[in-house]
Protein backbone atom coordinates (compact mmCIF):
# COMPACT_ATOMS: atom_id res chain seq x y z
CA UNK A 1 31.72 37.66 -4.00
CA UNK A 2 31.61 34.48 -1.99
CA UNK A 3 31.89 30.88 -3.30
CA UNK A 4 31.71 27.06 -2.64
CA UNK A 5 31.42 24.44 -4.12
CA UNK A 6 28.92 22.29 -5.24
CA UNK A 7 27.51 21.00 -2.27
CA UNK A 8 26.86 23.97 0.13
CA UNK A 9 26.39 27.67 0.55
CA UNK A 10 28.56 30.45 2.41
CA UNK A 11 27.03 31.74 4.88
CA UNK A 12 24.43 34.32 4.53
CA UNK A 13 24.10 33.40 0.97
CA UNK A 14 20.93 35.08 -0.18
CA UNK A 15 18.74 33.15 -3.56
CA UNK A 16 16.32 35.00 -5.25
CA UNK A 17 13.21 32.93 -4.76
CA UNK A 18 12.24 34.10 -8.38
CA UNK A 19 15.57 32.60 -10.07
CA UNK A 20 14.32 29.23 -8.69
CA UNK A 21 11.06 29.42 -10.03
CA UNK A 22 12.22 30.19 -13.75
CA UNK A 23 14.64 27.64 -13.82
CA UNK A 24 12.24 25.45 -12.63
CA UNK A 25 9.93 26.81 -15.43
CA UNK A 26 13.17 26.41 -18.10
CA UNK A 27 12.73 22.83 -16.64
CA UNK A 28 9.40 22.03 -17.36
CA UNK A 29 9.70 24.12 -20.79
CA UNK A 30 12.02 21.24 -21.73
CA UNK A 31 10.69 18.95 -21.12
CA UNK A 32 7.87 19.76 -23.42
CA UNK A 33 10.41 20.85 -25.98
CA UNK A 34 11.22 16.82 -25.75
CA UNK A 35 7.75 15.82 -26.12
CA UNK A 36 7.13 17.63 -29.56
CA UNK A 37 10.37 16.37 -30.72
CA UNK A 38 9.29 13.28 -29.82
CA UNK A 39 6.10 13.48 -31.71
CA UNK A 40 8.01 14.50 -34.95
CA UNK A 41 10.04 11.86 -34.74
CA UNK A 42 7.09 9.35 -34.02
CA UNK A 43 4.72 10.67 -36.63
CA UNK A 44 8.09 10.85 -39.11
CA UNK A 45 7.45 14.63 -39.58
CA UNK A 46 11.10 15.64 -39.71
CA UNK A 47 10.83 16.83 -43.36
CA UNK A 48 7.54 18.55 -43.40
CA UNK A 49 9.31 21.54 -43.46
CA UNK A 50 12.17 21.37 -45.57
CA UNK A 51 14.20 24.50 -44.78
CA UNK A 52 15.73 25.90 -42.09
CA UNK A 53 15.86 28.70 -40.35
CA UNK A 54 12.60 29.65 -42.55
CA UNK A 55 9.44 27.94 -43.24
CA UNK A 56 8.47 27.87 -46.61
CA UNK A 57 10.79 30.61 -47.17
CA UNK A 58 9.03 32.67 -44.60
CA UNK A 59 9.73 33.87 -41.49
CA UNK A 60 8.92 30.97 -38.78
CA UNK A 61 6.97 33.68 -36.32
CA UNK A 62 4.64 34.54 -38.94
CA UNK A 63 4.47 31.58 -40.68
CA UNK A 64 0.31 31.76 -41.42
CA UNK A 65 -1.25 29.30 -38.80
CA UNK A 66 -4.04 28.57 -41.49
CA UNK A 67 -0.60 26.44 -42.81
CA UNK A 68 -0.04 24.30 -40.10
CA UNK A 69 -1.94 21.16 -41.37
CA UNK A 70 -0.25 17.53 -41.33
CA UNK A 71 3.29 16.78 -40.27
CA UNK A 72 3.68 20.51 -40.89
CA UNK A 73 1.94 21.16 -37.30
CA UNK A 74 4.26 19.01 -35.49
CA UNK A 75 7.42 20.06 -37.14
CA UNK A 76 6.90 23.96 -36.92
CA UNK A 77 5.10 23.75 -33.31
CA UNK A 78 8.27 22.15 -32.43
CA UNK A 79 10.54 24.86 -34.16
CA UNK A 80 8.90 27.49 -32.22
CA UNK A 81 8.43 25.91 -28.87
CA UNK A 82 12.50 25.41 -29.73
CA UNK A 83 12.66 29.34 -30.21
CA UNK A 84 10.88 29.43 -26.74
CA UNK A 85 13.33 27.54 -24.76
CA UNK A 86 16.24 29.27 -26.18
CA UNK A 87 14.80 32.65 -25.33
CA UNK A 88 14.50 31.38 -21.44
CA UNK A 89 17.80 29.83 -21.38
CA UNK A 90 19.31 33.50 -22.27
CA UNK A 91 17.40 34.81 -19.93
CA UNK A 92 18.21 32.41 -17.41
CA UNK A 93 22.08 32.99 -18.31
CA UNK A 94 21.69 36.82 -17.56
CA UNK A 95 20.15 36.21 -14.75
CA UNK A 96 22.73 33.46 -13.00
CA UNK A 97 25.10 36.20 -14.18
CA UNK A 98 23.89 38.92 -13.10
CA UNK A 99 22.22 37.37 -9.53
CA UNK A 100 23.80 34.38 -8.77
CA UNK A 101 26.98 34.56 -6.36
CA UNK A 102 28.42 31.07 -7.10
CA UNK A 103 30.65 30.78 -9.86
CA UNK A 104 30.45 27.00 -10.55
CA UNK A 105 26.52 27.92 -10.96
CA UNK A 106 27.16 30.51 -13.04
CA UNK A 107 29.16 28.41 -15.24
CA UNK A 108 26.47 25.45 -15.19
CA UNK A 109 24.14 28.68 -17.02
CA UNK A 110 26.67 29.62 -19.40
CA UNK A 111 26.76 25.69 -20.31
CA UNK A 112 23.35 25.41 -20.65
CA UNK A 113 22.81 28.76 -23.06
CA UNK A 114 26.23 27.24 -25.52
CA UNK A 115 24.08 23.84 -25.38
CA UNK A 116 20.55 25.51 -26.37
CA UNK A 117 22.51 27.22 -29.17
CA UNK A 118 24.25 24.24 -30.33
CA UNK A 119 21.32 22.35 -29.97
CA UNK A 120 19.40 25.15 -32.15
CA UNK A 121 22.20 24.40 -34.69
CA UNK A 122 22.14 20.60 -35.10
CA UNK A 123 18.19 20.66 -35.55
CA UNK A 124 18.89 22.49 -38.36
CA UNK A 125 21.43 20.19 -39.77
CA UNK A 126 18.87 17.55 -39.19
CA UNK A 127 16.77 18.89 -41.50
CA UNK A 128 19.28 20.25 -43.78
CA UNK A 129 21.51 17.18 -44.18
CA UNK A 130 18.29 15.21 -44.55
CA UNK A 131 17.82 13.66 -41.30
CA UNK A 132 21.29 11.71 -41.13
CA UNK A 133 21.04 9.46 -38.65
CA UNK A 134 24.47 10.38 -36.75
CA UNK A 135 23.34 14.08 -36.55
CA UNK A 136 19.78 12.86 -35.15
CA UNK A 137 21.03 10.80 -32.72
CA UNK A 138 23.42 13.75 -31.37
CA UNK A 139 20.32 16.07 -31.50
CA UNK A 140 18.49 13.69 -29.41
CA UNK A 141 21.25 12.92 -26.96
CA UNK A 142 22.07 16.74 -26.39
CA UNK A 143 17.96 17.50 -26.01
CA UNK A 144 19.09 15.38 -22.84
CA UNK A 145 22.02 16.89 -21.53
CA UNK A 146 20.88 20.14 -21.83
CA UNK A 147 17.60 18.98 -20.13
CA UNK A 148 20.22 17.88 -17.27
CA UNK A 149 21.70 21.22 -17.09
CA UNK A 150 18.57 22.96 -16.15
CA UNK A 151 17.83 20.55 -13.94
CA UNK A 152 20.65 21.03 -11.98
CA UNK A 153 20.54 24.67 -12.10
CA UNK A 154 17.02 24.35 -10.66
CA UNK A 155 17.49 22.29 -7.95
CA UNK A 156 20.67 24.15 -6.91
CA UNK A 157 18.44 27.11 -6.95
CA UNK A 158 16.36 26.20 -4.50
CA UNK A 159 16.16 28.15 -1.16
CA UNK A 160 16.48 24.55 0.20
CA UNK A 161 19.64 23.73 -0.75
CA UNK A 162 21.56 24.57 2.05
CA UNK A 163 23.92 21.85 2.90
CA UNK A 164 27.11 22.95 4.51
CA UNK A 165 30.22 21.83 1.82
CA UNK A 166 33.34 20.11 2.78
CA UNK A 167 36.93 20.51 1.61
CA UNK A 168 36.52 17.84 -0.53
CA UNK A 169 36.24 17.25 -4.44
CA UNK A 170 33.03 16.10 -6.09
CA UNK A 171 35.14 12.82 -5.71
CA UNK A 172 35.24 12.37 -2.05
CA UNK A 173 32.02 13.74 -1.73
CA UNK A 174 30.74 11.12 -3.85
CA UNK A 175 32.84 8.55 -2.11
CA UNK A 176 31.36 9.79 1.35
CA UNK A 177 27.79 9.15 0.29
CA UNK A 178 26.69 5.81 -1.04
CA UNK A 179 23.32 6.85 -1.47
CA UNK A 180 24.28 9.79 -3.73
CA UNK A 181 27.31 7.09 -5.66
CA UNK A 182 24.33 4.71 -6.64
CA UNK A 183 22.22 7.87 -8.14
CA UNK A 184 24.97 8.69 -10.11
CA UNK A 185 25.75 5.60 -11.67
CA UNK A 186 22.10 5.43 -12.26
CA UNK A 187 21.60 8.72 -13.90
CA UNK A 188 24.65 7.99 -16.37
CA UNK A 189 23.07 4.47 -17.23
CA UNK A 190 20.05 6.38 -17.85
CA UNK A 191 21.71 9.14 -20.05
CA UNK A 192 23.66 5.95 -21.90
CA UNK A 193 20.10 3.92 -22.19
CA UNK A 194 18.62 6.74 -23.81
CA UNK A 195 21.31 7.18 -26.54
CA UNK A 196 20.94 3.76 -27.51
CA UNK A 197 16.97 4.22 -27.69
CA UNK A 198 18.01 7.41 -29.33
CA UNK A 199 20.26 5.47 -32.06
CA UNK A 200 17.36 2.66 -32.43
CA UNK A 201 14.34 5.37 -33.06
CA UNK A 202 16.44 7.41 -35.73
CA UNK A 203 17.53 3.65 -37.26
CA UNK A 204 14.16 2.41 -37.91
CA UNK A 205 14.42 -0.60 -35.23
CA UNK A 206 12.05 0.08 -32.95
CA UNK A 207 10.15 -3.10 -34.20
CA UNK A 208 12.68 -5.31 -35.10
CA UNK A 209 11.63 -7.16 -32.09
CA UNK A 210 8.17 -7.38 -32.61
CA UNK A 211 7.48 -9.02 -29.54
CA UNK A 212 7.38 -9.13 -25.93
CA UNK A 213 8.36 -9.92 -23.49
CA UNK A 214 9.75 -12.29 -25.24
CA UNK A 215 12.43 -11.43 -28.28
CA UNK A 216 11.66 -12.96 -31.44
CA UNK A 217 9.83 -15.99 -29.44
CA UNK A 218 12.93 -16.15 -27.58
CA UNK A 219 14.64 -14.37 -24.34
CA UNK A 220 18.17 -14.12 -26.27
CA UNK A 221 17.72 -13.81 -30.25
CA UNK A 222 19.77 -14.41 -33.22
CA UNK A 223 22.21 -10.89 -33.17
CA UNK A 224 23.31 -11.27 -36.53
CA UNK A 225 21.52 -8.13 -37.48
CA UNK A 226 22.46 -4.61 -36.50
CA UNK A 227 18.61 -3.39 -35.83
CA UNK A 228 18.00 -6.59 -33.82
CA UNK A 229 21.25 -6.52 -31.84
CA UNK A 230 20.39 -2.51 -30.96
CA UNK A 231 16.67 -3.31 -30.19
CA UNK A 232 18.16 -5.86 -27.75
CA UNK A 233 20.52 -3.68 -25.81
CA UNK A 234 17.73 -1.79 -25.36
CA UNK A 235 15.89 -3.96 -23.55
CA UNK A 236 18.99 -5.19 -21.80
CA UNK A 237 19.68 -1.98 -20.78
CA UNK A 238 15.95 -1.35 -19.20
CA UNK A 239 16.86 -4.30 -17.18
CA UNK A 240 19.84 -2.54 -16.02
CA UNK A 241 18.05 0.84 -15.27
CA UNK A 242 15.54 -1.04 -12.86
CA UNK A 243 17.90 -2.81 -11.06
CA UNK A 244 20.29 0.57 -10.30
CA UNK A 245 16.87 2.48 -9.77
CA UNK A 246 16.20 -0.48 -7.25
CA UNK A 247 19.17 -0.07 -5.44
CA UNK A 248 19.02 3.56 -5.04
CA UNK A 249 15.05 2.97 -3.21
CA UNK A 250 16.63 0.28 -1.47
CA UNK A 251 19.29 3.02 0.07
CA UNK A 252 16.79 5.68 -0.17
CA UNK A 253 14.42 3.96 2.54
CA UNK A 254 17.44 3.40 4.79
CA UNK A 255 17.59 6.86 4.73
CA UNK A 256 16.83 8.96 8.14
CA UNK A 257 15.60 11.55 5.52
CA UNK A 258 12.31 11.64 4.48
CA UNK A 259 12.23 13.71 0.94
CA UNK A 260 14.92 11.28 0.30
CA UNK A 261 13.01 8.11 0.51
CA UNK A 262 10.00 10.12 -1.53
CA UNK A 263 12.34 10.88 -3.78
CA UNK A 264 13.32 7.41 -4.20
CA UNK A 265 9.84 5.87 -4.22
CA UNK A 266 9.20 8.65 -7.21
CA UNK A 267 11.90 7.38 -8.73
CA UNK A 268 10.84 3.47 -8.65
CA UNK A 269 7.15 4.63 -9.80
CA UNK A 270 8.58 6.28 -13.14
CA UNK A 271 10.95 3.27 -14.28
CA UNK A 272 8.18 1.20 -13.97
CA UNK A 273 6.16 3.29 -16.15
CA UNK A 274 8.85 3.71 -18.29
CA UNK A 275 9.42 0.07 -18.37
CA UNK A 276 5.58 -0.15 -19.64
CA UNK A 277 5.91 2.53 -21.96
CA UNK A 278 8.36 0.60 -23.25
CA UNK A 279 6.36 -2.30 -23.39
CA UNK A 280 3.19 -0.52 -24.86
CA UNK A 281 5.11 0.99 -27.84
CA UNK A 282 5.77 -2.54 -29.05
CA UNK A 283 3.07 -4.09 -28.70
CA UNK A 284 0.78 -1.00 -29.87
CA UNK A 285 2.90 -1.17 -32.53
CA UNK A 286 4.70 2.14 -31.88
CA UNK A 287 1.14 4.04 -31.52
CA UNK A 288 2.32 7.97 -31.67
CA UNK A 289 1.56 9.09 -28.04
CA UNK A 290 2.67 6.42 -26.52
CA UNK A 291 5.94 6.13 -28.35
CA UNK A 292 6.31 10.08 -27.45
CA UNK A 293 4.88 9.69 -24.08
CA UNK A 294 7.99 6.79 -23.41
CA UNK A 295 10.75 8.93 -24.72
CA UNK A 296 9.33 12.11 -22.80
CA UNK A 297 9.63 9.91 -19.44
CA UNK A 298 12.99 8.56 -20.41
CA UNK A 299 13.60 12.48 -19.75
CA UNK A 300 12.09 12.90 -16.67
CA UNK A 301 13.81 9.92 -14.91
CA UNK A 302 16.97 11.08 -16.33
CA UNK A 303 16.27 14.29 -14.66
CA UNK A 304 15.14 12.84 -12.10
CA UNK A 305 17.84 10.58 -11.40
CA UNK A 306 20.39 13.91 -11.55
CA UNK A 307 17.95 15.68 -9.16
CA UNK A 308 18.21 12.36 -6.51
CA UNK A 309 21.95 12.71 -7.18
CA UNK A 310 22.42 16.21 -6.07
CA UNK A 311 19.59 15.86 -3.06
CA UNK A 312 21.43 12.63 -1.39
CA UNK A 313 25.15 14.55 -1.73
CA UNK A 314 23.57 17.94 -0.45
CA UNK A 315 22.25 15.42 2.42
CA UNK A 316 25.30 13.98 3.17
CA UNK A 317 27.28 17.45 3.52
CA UNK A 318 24.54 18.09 6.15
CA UNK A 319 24.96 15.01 7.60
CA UNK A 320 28.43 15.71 8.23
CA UNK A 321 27.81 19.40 9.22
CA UNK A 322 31.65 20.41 7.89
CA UNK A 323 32.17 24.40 7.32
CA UNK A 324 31.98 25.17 3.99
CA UNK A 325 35.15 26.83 2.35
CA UNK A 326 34.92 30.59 0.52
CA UNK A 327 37.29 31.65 -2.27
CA UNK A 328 40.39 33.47 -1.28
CA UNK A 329 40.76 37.37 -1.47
CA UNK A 330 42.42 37.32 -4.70
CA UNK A 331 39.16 35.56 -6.00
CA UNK A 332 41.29 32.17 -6.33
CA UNK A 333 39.44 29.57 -6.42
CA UNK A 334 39.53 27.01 -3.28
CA UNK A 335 36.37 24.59 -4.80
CA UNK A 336 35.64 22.78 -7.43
CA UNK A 337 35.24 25.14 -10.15
């Protein structure tokens, strides 16, 4: 079957319009999977249901809703939403397997369902272990690469993406497109800003600055404390986040595409809501929806980010308008794979 690589189609490659719609709803899925996580974290429900896989010893699907009452609702709702998103990314796997003439795609579904599973696994450490801090923070941080994964898979999906590919590594496509280097710089600062607001939620120092904007009455404070110094880089990195999401607009516009500079705009609109999210969970005291509401955005830019990424190379390839190279006979492959 034919192949290319990341950035372009063979010719007469034929997508199921249906595979691009469930990845898209895998997407979405996940990103409400990261919103009740959130809210167990933020309402400190982690251990409302002490064992795992069961619930109360019973059988999570027929766990009596009559039980659900306290931080039992949020924990359990989030168990089986969990269940939900795993059962979609299998399907989603088949499916890329069984549809899906790309191999590098293939292999981004394969990734995805050994990441749901793994995932699946380290939520139930979490509660096992007792909500170690290490294990949270990895549960967190994969909740966003996985999220990343799907993302990708949807957007490479789409009947849209048709750019012709070049003989080139993801390298020198990224080096022929500064547009799409700047997204990707952004989208790992992202992924790396949300690991440390991963490590400072599952620490306790979301308040150690109590204040803002300024910290501690002051815009550098005293470091000598570990929750202070992390609570800090936080903020530091938001600063950085903005400025890279700022540069990417500022390319975006230049752009003689126009879902590009959309894109970009979209992109500017959530940082500054996640900026004020940010904000707002200080000063409300980390109120529970708006704490959840700023770590569910932290996931959509990030996705975002990796969408912008793949949209500004797949508009460079057709910039250049290069043909795009197949596999050889012997199934070799001649593309990033």
């Amino acid at each position: 079957m034919p192949d290319t690589t990341p950035f372009g189609r063979a010719e007469g490659l034929a997508r199921p319009r249906g595979l691009h719609a469930f990845a898209v709803g895998v997407a979405a899925a996940t990103l409400l999977l990261v919103f009740a996580g959130g809210l167990v974290t933020s309402t400190e429900s982690g251990l409302s249901v002490p064992d795992w896989p069961t619930t109360y010893g019973q059988n999570m699907f027929t766990f009596p809703v009559s039980k659900w009452v306290g931080g039992i609702r949020y924990e359990h709702v989030h168990r089986l939403i969990a269940s939900g998103v795993g059962l979609l990314t299998v399907i989603l796997a088949v499916w890329l397997a069984r549809r899906e003439p790309r191999r590098w795609v293939r292999r981004l579904g394969y990734l995805a369902l050994a990441a749901v599973v793994l995932q699946g696994m380290l939520g139930g450490l979490t509660v096992l272990l007792l909500l170690p801090p290490a294990v949270s923070v990895a549960h967190a941080c994969l909740a966003q690469t996985f999220f990343c994964l799907v993302v990708t898979i949807a957007v490479v999906t789409s009947p849209h993406w048709s750019a012709p590919s070049s003989a080139g590594s993801l390298r020198e496509a990224l080096a022929a497109s500064p547009l799409g280097r700047t997204a990707a710089v952004t989208a790992v600062a992202v992924f790396l800003q949300l690991l440390i607001g991963a490590v400072m939620r599952h620490t306790k120092a979301g308040l150690a600055i109590p204040d803002f904007p300024l910290s501690l009455g002051r815009v550098v404070p005293p470091l000598s404390s570990f929750p202070v110094a992390i609570h800090f880089l936080h903020r530091v990195g938001a600063l950085v986040v903005a400025a890279l999401v700022g540069l990417c607009l500022f390319r975006a516009l230049r752009s003689p595409r126009g879902a590009l500079r959309r894109a970009g705009i979209a992109l500017a609109v959530l940082v500054v809501v996640q900026v004020g999210l940010g904000a707002a969970t200080v000063l409300t005291r980390k109120a529970v929806l708006v704490t959840t509401a700023h770590v569910a955005s932290g996931a959509l830019l990030l996705g975002g980010t990796v969408a912008f990424c793949a949209a500004s190379l797949a508009a460079e390839r057709r910039r250049n308008n290069v043909i795009p190279i197949r596999s050889s006979v012997s199934g070799r492959a001649s593309a990033w794979k």
